[in-house]
C-alpha atoms as a PDB file:
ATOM      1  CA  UNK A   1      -4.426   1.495   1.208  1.00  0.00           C
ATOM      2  CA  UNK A   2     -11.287  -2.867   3.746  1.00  0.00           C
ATOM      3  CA  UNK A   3      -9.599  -4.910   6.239  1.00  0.00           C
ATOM      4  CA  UNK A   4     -10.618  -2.866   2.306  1.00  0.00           C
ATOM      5  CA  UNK A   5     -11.934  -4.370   4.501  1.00  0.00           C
ATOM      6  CA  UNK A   6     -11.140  -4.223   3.065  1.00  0.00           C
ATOM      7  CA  UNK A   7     -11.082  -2.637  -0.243  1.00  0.00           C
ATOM      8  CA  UNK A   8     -12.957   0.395   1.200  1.00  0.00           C
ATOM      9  CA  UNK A   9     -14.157   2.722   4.092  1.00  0.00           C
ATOM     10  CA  UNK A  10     -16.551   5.453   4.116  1.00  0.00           C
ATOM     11  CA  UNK A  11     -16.894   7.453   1.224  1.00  0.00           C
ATOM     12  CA  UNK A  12     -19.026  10.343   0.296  1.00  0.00           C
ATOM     13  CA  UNK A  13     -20.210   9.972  -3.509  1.00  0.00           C
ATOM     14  CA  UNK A  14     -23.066  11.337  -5.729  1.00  0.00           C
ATOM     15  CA  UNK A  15     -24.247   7.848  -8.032  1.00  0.00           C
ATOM     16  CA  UNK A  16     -26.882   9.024 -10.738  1.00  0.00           C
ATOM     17  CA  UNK A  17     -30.396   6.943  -9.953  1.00  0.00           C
ATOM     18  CA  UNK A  18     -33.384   7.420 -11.605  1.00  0.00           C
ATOM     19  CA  UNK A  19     -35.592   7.477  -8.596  1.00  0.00           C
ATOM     20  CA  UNK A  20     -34.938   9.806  -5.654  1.00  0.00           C
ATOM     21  CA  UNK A  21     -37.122   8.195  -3.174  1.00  0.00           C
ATOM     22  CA  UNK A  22     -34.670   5.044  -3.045  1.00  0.00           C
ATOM     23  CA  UNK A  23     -31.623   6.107  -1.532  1.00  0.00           C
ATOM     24  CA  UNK A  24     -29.857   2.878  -0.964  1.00  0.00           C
ATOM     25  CA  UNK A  25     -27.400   1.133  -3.285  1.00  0.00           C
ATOM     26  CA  UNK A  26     -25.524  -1.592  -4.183  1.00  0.00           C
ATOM     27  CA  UNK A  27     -22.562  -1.628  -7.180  1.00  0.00           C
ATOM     28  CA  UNK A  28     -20.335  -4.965  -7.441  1.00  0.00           C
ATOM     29  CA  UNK A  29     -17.545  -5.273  -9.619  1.00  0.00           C
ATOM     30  CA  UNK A  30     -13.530  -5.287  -8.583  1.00  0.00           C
ATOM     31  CA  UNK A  31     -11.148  -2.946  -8.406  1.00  0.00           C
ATOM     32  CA  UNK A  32      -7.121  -2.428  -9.608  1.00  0.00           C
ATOM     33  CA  UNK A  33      -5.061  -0.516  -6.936  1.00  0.00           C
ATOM     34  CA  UNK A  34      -2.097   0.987  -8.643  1.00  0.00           C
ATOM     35  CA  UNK A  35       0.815   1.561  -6.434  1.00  0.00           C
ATOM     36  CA  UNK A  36       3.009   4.857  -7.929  1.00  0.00           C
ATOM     37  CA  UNK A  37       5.712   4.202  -5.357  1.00  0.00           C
ATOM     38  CA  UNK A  38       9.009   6.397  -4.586  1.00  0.00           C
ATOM     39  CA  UNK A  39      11.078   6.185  -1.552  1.00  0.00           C
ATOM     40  CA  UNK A  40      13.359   7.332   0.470  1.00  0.00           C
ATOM     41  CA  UNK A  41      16.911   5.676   1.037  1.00  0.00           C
ATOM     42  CA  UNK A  42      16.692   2.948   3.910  1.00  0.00           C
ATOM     43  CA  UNK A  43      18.695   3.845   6.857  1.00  0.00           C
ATOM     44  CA  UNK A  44      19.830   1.147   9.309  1.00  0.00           C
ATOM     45  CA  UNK A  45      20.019   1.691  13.487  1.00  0.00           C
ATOM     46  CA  UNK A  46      21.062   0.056  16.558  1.00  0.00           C
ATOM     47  CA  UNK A  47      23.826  -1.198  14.669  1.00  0.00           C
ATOM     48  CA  UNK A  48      26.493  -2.629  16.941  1.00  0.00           C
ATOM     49  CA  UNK A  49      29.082  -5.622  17.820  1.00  0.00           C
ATOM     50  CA  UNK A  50      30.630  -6.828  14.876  1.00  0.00           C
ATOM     51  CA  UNK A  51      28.640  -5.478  12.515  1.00  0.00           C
ATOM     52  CA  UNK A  52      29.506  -2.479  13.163  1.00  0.00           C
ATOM     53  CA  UNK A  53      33.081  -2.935  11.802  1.00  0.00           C
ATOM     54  CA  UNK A  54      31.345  -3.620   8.199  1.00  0.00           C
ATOM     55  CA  UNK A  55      27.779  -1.311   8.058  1.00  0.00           C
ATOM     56  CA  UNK A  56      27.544   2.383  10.217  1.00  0.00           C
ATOM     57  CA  UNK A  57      24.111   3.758  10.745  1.00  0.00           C
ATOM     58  CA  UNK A  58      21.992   5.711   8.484  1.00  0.00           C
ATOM     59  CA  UNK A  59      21.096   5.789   4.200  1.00  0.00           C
ATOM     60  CA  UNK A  60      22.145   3.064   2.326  1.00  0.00           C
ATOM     61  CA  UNK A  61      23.381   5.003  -0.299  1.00  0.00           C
ATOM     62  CA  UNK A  62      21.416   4.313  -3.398  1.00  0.00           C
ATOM     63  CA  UNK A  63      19.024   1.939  -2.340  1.00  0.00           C
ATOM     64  CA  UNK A  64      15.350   2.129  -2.586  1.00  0.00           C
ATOM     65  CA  UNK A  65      12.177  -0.305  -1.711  1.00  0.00           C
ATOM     66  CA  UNK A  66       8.987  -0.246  -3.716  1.00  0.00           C
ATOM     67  CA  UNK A  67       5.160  -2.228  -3.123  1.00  0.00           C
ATOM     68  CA  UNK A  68       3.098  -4.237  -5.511  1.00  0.00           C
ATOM     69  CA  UNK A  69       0.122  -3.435  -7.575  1.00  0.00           C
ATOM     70  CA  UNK A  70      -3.032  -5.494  -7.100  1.00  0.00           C
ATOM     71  CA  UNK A  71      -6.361  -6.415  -8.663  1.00  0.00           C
ATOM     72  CA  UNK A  72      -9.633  -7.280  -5.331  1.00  0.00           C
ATOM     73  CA  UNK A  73     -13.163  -7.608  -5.812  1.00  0.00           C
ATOM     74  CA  UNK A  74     -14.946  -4.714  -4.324  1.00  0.00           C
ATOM     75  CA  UNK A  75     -18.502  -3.917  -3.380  1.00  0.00           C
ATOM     76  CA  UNK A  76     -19.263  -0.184  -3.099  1.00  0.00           C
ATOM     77  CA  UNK A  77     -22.855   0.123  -0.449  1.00  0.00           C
ATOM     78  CA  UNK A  78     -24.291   3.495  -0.417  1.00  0.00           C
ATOM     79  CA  UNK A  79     -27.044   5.465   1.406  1.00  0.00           C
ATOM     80  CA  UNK A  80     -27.883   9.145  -0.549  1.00  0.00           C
ATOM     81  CA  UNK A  81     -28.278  12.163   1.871  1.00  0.00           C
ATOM     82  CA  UNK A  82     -29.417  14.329  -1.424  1.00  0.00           C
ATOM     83  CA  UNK A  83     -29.862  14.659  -4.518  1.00  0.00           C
ATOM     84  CA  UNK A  84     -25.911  15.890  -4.576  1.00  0.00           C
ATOM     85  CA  UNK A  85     -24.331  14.041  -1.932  1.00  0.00           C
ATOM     86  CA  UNK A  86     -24.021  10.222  -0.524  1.00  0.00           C
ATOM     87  CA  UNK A  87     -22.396   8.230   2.114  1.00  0.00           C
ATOM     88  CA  UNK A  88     -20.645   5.477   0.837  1.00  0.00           C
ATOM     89  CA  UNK A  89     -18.609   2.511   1.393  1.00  0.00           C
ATOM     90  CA  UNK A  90     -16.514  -0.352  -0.316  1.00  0.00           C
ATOM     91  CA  UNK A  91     -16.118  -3.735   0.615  1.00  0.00           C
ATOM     92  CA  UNK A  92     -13.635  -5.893  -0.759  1.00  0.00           C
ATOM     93  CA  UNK A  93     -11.106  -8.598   0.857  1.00  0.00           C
ATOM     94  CA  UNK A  94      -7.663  -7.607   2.153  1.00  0.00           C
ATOM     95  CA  UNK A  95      -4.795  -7.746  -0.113  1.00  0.00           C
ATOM     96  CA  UNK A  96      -1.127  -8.341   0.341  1.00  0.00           C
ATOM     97  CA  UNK A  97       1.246  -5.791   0.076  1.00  0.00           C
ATOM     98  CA  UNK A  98       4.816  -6.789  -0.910  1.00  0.00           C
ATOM     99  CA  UNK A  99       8.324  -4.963  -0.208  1.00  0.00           C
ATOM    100  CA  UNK A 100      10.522  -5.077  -2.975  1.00  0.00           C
ATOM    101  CA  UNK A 101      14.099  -4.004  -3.362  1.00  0.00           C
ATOM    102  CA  UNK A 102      15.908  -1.689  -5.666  1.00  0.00           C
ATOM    103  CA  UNK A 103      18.968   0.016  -6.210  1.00  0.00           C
ATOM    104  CA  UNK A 104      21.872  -0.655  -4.468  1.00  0.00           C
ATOM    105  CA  UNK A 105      19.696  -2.742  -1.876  1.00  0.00           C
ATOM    106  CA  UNK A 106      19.016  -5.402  -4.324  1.00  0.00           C
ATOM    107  CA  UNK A 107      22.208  -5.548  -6.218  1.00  0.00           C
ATOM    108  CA  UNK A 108      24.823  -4.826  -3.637  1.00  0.00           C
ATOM    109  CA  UNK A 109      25.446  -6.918   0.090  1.00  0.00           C
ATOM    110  CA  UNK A 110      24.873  -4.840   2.748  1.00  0.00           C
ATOM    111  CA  UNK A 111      27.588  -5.794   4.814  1.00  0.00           C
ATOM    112  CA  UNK A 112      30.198  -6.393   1.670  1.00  0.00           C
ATOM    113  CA  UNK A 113      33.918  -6.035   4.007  1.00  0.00           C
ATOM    114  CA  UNK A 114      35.108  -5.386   7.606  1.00  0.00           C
ATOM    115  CA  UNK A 115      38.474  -3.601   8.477  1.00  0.00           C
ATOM    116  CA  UNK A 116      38.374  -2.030   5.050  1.00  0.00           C
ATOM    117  CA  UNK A 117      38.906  -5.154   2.997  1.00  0.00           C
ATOM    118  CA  UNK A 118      38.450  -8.691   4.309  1.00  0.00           C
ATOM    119  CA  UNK A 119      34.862  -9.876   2.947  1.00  0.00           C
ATOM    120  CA  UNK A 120      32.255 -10.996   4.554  1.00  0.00           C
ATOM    121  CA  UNK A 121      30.603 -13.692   2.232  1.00  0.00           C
ATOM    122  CA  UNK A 122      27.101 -11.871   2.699  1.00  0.00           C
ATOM    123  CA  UNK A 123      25.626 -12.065  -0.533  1.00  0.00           C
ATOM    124  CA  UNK A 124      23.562  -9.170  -1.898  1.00  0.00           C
ATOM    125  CA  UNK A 125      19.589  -9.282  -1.045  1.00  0.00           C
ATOM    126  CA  UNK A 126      17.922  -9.634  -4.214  1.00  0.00           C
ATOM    127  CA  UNK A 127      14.844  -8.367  -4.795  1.00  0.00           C
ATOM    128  CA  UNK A 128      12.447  -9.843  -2.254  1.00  0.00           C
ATOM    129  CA  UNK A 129      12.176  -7.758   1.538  1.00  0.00           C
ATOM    130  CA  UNK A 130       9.131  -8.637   3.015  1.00  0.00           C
ATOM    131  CA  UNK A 131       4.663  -8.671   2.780  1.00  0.00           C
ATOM    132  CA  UNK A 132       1.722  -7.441   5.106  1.00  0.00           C
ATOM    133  CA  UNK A 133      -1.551  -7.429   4.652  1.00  0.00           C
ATOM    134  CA  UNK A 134      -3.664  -4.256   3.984  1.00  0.00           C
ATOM    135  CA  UNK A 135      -6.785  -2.724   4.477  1.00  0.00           C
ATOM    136  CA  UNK A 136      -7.236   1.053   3.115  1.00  0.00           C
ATOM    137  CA  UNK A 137     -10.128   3.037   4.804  1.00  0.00           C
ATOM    138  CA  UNK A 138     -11.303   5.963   2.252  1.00  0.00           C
ATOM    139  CA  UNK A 139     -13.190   8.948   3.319  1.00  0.00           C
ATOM    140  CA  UNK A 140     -14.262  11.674   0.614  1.00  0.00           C
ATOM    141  CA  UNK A 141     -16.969  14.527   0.014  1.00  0.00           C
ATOM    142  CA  UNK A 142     -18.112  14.411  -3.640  1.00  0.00           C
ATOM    143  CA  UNK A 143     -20.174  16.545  -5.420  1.00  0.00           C
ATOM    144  CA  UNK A 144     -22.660  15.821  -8.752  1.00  0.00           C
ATOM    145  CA  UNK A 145     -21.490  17.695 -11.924  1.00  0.00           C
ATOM    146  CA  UNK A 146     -24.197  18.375 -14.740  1.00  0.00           C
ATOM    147  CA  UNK A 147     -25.004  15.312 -16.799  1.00  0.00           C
ATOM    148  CA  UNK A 148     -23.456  14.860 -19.689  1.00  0.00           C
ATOM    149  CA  UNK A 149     -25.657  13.098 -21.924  1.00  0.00           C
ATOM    150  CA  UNK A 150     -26.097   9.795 -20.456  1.00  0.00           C
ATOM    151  CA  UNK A 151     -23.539   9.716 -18.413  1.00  0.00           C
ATOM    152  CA  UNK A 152     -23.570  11.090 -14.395  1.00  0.00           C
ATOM    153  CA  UNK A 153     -20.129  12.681 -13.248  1.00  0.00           C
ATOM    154  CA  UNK A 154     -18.972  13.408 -10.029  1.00  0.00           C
ATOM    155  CA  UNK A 155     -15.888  14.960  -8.544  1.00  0.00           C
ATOM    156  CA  UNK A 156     -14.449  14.764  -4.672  1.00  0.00           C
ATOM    157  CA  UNK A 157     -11.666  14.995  -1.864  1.00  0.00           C
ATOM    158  CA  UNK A 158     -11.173  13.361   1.523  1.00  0.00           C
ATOM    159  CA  UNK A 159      -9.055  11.438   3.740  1.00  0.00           C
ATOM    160  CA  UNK A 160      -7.586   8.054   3.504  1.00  0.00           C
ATOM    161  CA  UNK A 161      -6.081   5.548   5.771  1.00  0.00           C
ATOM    162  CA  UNK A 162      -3.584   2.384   5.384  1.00  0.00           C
ATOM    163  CA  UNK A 163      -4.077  -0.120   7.620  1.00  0.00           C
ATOM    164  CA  UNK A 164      -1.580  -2.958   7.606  1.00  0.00           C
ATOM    165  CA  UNK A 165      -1.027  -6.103   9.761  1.00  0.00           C
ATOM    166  CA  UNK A 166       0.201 -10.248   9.512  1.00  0.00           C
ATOM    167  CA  UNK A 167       3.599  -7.794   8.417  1.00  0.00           C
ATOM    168  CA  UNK A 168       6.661 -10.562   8.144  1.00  0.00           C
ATOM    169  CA  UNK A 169      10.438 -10.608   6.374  1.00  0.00           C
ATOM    170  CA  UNK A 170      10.142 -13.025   3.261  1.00  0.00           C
ATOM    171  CA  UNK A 171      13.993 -12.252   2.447  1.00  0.00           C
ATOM    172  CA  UNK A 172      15.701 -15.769   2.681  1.00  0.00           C
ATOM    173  CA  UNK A 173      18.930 -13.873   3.522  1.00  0.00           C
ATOM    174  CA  UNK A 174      17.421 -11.567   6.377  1.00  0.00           C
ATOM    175  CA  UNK A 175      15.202 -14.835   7.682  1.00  0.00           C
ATOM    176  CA  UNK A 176      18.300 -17.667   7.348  1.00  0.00           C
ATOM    177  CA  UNK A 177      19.604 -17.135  11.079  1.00  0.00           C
ATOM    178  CA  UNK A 178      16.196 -15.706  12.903  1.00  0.00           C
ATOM    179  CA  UNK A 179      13.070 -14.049  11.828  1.00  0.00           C
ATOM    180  CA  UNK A 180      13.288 -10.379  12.610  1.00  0.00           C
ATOM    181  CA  UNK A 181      10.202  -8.108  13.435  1.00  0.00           C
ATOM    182  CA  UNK A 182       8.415  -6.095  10.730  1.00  0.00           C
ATOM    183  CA  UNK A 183       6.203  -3.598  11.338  1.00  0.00           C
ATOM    184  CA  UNK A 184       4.244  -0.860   9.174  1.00  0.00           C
ATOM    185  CA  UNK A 185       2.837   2.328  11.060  1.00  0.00           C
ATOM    186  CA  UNK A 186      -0.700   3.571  10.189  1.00  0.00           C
ATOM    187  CA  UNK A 187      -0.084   5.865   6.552  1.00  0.00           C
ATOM    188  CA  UNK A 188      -2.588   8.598   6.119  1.00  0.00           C
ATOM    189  CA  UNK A 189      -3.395  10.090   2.858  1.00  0.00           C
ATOM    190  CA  UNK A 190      -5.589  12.585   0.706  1.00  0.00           C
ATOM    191  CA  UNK A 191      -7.839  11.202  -1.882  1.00  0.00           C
ATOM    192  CA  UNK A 192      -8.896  13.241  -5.598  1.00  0.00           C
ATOM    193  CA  UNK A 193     -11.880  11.706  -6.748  1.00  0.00           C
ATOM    194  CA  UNK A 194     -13.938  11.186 -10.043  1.00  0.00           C
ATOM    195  CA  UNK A 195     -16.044   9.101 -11.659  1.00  0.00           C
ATOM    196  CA  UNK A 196     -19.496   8.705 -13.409  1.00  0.00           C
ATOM    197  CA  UNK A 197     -22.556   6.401 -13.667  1.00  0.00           C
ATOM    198  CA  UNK A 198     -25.011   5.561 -16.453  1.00  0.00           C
ATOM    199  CA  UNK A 199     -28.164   3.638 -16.953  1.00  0.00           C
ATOM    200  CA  UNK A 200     -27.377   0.730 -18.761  1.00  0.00           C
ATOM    201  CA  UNK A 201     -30.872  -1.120 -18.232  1.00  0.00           C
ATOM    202  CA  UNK A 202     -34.036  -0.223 -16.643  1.00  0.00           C
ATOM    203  CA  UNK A 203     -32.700   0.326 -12.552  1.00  0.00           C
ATOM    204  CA  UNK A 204     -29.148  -1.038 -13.011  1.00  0.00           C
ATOM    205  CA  UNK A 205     -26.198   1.655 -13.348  1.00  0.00           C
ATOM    206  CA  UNK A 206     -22.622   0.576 -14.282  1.00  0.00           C
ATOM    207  CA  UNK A 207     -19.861   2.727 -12.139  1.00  0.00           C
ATOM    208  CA  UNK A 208     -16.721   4.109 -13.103  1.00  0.00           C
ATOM    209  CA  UNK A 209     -14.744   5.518 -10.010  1.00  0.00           C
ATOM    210  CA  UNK A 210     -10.999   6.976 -10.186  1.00  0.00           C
ATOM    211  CA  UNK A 211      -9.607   7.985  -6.881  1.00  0.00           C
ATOM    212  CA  UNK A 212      -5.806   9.107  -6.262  1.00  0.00           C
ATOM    213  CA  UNK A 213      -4.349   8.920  -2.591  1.00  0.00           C
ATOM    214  CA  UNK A 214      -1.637  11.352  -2.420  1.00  0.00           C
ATOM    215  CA  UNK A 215       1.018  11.525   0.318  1.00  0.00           C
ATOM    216  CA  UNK A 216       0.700   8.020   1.355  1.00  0.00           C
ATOM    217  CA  UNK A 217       3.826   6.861   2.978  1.00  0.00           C
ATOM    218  CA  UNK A 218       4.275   3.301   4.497  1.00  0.00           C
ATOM    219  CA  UNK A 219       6.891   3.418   6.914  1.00  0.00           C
ATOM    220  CA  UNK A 220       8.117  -0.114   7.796  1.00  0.00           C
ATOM    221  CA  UNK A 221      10.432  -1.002  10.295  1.00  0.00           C
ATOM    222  CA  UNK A 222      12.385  -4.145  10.776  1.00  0.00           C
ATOM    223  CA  UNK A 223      14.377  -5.258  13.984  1.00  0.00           C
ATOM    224  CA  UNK A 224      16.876  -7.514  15.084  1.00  0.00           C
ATOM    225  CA  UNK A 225      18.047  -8.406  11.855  1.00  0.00           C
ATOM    226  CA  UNK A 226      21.070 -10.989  11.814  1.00  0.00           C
ATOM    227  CA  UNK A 227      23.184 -12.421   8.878  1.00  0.00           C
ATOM    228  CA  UNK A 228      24.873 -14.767   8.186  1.00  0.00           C
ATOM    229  CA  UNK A 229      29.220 -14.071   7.328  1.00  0.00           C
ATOM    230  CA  UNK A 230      30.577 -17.111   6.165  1.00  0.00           C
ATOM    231  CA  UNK A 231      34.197 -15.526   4.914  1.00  0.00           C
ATOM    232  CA  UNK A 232      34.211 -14.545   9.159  1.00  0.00           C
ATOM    233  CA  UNK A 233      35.714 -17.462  10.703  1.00  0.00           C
ATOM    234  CA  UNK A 234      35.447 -15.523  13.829  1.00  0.00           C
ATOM    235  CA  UNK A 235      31.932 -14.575  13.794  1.00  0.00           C
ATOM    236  CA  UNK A 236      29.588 -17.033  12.108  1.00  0.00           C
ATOM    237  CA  UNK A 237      26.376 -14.732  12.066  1.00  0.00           C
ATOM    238  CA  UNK A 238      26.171 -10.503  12.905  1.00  0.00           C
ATOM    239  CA  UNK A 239      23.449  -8.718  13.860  1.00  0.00           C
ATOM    240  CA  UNK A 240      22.868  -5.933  11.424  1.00  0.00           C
ATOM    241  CA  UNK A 241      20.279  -4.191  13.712  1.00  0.00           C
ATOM    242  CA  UNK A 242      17.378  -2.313  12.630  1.00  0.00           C
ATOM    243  CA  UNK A 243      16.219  -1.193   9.212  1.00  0.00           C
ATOM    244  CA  UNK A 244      13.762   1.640   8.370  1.00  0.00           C
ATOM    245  CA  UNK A 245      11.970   1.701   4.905  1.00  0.00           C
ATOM    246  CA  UNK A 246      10.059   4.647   4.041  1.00  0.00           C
ATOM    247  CA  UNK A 247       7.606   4.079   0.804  1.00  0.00           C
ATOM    248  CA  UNK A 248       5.707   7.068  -0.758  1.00  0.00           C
ATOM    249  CA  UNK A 249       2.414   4.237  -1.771  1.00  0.00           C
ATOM    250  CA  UNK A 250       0.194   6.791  -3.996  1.00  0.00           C
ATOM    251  CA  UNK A 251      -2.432   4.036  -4.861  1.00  0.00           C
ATOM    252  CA  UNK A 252      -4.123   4.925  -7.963  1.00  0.00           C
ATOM    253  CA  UNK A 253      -7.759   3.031  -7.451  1.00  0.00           C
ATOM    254  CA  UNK A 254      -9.820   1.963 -10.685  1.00  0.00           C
ATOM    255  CA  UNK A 255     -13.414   0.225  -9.575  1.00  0.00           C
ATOM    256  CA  UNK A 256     -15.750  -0.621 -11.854  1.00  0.00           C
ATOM    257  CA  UNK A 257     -19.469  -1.702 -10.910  1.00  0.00           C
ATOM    258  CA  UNK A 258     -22.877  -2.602 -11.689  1.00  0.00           C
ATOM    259  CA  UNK A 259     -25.750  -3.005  -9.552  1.00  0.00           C
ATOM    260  CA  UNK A 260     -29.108  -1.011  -8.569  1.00  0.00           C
ATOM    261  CA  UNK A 261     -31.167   1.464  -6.185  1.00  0.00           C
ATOM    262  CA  UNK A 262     -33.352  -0.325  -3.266  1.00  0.00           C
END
């Protein structure tokens, strides 16, 4: 999803306080970013040569790729424009984002035979692909619900931006003849928010704030990948080409905080 920065970005929010006339605010606590990940098939290009007589391009038919889960510190700074609505933002450090494979991708070699039977000797990838890091920028209008007792609730919507870079193979399979190029494309999303303060001493206000970033998708692409074909007497490596992972990311984002009004 800050580099979140790297946790964060701009977000508009509606924090209980007790006094109106100070409009600035601090919460610190940490966050846990929840990845609900599907994806799409990866589909391999530019293949060619001699790999060609083994792989074709397009789907890998039942493969998959999925991304981590991870737990930041995070510092939310606000500045209220009302009584309803804030401008927000959350700092936190950048976190790293890991490719993993499933399905067929993980299980099965990619290049298994050429000329329908004679094997290759390339061994299936395991689960490993590759890591960037990442640095979500949020945007989102919320608005103050009635209070509830003690407690302050708030609901909201906006935009959301992934932000990745440092992207690299970690695959000791894909990496063993040359290190290809990884790259992840800019992934745009829509965030639901809620959450709710309360006064748990004097000026200082704990913070619970749920958002969920819906149609997220990293799309990473990897180039000149080569392996290695040790049953090939003829051809001791083969480039593969390019490979084209598209992730649906769906971060679910718990932060918890406690600070005060200034």
């Amino acid at each position: 999803m800050n580099a979140w920065l790297v946790l964060g970005g701009i977000l508009l929010a509606t924090p209980a306080h007790a006094d109106p006339g100070k409009r600035l605010y601090v919460r610190i606590g940490g966050a846990h970013i929840a990845a609900l990940t599907q994806s799409r098939e990866l589909e391999l290009a530019d293949v060619d040569g001699a790999a060609s007589l083994a792989v074709e391009n397009g789907p890998i038919e039942g493969s998959g790729a999925r991304v981590n889960s991870a737990t930041v510190p995070a510092i939310t700074v606000g500045y209220r424009l009302s009584d309803k609505l804030a401008i927000e933002t959350v700092l936190g450090i950048p976190f790293t984002m890991r490719f993993e494979a499933t399905g067929t991708l993980a299980t099965e070699s990619i290049a298994p035979t050429v000329l329908g039977g004679i094997m290759t000797g390339v061994p299936a990838l395991g689960p490993q692909l590759g890591e960037a890091k990442v640095a979500p920028l949020l945007f989102t209008l919320a608005y103050q619900l009635r209070a509830l007792g003690p407690l302050r609730p708030y609901v909201g919507t906006g935009l959301a931006l992934l932000l990745a870079f440092d992207e690299h193979v970690t695959n000791p399979i894909l990496t063993e003849v040359s290190d290809p190029e990884m790259s992840i494309a800019p992934a745009p999303g829509i965030v639901l928010q809620t959450g709710a303060e309360v006064t748990v001493w004097r000026r200082f206000y704990a913070r619970l704030d749920i958002k969920f970033i819906a149609l997220m998708m990293a799309r990473a692409r990897v180039e000149h990948i080569q392996v290695r074909t040790p049953g090939l007497p003829l051809f001791d490596t083969a480039e593969v080409g390019t490979a084209n992972m598209n992730v649906w990311v769906n971060p679910l984002i718990v932060q918890l905080g406690i600070g005060t009004d200034f």
